[in-house]
Protein backbone atom coordinates (compact mmCIF):
# COMPACT_ATOMS: atom_id res chain seq x y z
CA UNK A 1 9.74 18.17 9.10
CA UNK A 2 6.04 18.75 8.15
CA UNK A 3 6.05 14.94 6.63
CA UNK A 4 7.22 13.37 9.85
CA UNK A 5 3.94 13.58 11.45
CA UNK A 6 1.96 12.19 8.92
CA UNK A 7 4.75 9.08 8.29
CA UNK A 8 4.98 8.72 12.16
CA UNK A 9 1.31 8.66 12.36
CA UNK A 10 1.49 5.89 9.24
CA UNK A 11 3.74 3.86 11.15
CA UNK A 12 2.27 4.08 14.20
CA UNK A 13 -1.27 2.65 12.29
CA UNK A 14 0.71 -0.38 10.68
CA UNK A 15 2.07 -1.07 14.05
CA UNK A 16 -0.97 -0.79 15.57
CA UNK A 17 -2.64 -3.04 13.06
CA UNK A 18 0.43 -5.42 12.58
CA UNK A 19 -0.42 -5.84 16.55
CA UNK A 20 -4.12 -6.33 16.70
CA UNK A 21 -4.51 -7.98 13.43
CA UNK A 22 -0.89 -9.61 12.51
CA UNK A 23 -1.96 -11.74 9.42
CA UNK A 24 -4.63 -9.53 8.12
CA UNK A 25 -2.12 -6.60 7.91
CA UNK A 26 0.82 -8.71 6.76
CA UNK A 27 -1.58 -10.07 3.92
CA UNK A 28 -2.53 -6.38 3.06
CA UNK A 29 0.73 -5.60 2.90
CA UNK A 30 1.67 -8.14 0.93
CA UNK A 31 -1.28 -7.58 -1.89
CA UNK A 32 -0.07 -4.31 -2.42
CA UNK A 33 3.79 -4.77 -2.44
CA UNK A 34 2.66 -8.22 -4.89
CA UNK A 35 0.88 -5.57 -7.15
CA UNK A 36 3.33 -2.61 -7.24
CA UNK A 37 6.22 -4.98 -8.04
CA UNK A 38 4.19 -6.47 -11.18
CA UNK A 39 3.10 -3.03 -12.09
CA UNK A 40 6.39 -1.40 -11.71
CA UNK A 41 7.59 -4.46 -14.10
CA UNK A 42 5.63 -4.17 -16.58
CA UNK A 43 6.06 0.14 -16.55
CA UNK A 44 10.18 -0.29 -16.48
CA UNK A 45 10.10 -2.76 -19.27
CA UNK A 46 7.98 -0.22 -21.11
CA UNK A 47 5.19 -2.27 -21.87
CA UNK A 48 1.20 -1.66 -21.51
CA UNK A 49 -0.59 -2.98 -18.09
CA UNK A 50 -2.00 -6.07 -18.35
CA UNK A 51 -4.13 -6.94 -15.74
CA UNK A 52 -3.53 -10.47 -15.43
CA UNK A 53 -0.61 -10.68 -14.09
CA UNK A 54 -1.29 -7.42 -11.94
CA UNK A 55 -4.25 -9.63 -10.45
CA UNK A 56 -2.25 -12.61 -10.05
CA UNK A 57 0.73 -10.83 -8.12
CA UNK A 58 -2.13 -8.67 -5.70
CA UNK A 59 -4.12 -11.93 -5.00
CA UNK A 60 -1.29 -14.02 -4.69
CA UNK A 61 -0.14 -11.58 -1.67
CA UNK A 62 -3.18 -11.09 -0.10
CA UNK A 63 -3.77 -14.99 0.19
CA UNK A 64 -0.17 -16.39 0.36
CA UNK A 65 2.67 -13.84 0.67
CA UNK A 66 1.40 -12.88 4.06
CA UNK A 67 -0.05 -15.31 5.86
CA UNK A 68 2.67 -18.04 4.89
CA UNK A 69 5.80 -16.18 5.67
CA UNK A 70 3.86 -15.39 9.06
CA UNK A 71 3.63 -18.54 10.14
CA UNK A 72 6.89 -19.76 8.82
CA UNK A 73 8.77 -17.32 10.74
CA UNK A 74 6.52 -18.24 14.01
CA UNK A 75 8.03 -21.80 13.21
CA UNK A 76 11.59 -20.71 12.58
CA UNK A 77 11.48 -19.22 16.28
CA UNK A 78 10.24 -21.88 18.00
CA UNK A 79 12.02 -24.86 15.99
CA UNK A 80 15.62 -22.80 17.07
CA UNK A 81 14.80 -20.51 19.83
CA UNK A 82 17.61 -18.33 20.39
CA UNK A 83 18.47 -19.44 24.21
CA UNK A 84 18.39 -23.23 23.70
CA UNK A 85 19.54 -23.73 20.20
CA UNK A 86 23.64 -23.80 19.42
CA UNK A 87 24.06 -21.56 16.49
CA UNK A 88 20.59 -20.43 16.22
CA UNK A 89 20.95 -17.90 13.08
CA UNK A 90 22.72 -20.62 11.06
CA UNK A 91 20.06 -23.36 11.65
CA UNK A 92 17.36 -20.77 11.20
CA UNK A 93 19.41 -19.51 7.43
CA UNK A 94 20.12 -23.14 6.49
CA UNK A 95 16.40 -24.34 7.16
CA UNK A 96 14.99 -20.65 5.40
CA UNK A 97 17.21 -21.36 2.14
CA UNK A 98 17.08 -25.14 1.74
CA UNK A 99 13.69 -26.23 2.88
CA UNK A 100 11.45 -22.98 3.16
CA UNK A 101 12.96 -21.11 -0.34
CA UNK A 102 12.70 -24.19 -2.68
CA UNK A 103 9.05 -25.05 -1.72
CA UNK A 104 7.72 -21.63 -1.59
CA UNK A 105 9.56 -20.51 -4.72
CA UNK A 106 7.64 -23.58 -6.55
CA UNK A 107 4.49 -23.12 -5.19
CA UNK A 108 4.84 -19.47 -6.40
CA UNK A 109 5.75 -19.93 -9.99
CA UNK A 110 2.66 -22.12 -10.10
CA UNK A 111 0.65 -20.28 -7.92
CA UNK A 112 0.95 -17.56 -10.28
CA UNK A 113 0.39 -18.82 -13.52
CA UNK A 114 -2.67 -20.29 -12.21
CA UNK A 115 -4.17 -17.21 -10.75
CA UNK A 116 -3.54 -15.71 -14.38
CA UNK A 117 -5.74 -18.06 -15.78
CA UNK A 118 -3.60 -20.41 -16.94
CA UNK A 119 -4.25 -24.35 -17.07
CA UNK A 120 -2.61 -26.92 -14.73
CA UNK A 121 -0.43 -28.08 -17.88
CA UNK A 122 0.57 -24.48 -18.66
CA UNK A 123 0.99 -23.84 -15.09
CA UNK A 124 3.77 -26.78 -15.31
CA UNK A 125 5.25 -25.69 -17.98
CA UNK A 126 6.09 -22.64 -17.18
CA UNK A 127 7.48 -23.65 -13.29
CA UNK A 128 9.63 -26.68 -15.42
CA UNK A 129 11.28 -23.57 -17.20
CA UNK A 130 11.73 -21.08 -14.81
CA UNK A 131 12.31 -23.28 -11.59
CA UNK A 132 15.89 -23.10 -11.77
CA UNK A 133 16.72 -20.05 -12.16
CA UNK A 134 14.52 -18.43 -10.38
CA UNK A 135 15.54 -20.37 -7.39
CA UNK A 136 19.61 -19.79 -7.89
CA UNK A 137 18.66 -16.24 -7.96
CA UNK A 138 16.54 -16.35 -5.18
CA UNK A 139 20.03 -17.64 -3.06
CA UNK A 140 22.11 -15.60 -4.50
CA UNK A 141 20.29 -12.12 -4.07
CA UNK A 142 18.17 -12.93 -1.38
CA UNK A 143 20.38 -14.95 1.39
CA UNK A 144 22.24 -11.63 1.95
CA UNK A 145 18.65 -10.39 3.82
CA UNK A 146 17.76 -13.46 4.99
CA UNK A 147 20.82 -13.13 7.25
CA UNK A 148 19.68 -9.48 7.54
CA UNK A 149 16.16 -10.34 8.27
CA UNK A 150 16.56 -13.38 10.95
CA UNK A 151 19.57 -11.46 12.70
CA UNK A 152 18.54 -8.13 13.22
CA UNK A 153 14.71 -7.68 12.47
CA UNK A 154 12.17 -8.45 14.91
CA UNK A 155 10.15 -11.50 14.13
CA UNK A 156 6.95 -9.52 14.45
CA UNK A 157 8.24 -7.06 11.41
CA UNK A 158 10.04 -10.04 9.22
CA UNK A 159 7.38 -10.47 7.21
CA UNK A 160 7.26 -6.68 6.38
CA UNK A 161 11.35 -6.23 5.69
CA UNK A 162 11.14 -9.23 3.46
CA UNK A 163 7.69 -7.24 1.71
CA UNK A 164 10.00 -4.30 1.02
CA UNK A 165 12.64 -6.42 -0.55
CA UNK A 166 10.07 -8.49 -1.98
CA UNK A 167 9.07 -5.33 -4.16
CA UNK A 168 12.17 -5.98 -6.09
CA UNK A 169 11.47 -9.34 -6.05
CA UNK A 170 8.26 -9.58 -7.75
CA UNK A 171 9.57 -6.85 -10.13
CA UNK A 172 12.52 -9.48 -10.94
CA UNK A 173 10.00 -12.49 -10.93
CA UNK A 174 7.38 -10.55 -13.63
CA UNK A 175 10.15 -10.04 -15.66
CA UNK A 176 11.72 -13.84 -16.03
CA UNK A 177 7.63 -14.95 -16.16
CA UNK A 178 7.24 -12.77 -18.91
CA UNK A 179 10.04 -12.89 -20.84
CA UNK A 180 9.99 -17.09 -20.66
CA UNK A 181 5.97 -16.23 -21.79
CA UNK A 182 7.87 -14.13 -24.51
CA UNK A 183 9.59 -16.98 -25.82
CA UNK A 184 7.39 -19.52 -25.87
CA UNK A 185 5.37 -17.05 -28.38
């Protein structure tokens, strides 16, 4: 019981935040969930920290994996609002996994690779190889709380579920980036 207070009073700050300041707190959030995932990566592989792709994963959150999925969801609602659409969830799934999923999972991989320093021809590379892939994996694992996410979650907190699953995301996404850099070596 004694840390129920302090995780109510935690939750009751991101709320408060998520309210007054919805894409500054989602892009916090994200930042730090980007970051943990790389780290935790890199720790269960049992390598060293390297920074850059600790710093690529934290600024890539804090600028995109926020403030993107905010607005997309914001869309989502009002493209297939729940009382005028037929079938709302389906549209909303269908439009999340073939339109949203393949663009965002591209812009990611070479999002990424840029913000580690790599060149626009590396940056290529590397999204040519992994593309694929990571994208069949991203509709097999992922649909499951997509369905999860747009049916029961609250649009204001979507963002934030699909953080906490992105954790295990980003940990899954370090490793294919790094073992394809692995390869290539």
């Amino acid at each position: 019981m004694a840390l129920s207070k302090p995780i109510m009073n935690l939750m009751a700050s991101y709320l408060q935040n998520l309210y007054l300041n919805p894409i500054k707190t989602k892009a916090i959030t994200s930042c730090v969930v980007g970051t943990a995932g790389s780290i935790a990566s890199q720790l269960v592989a049992g390598d060293n920290i390297k920074l850059d792709p600790v710093l690529a994963f934290g600024l890539y959150g804090l600028l995109f994996g926020g403030t993107i999925p905010h607005y997309f969801y914001d869309l989502v609602e009002r493209l297939f609002p729940e009382d005028v659409v037929a079938f709302p969830l389906a549209k909303k799934l269908i439009f999340e996994r073939l339109i949203y999923a393949p663009i965002m999972q591209a812009f990611s991989l070479y999002t990424l690779a840029r913000f580690e320093g790599k060149n626009h021809s590396a940056a290529v590379k590397q999204l040519l190889a992994l593309y694929l892939p990571i994208l069949q994996a991203n509709w097999k694992w992922l649909t499951l709380f997509q369905i999860v996410n747009l049916a029961l979650v609250p649009p204001m907190l979507r963002v934030l579920f699909m953080n906490l699953v992105g954790f295990g995301w980003a940990m899954f996404l370090a490793t294919k980036r790094r073992q394809q850099s692995q390869k290539k070596n």
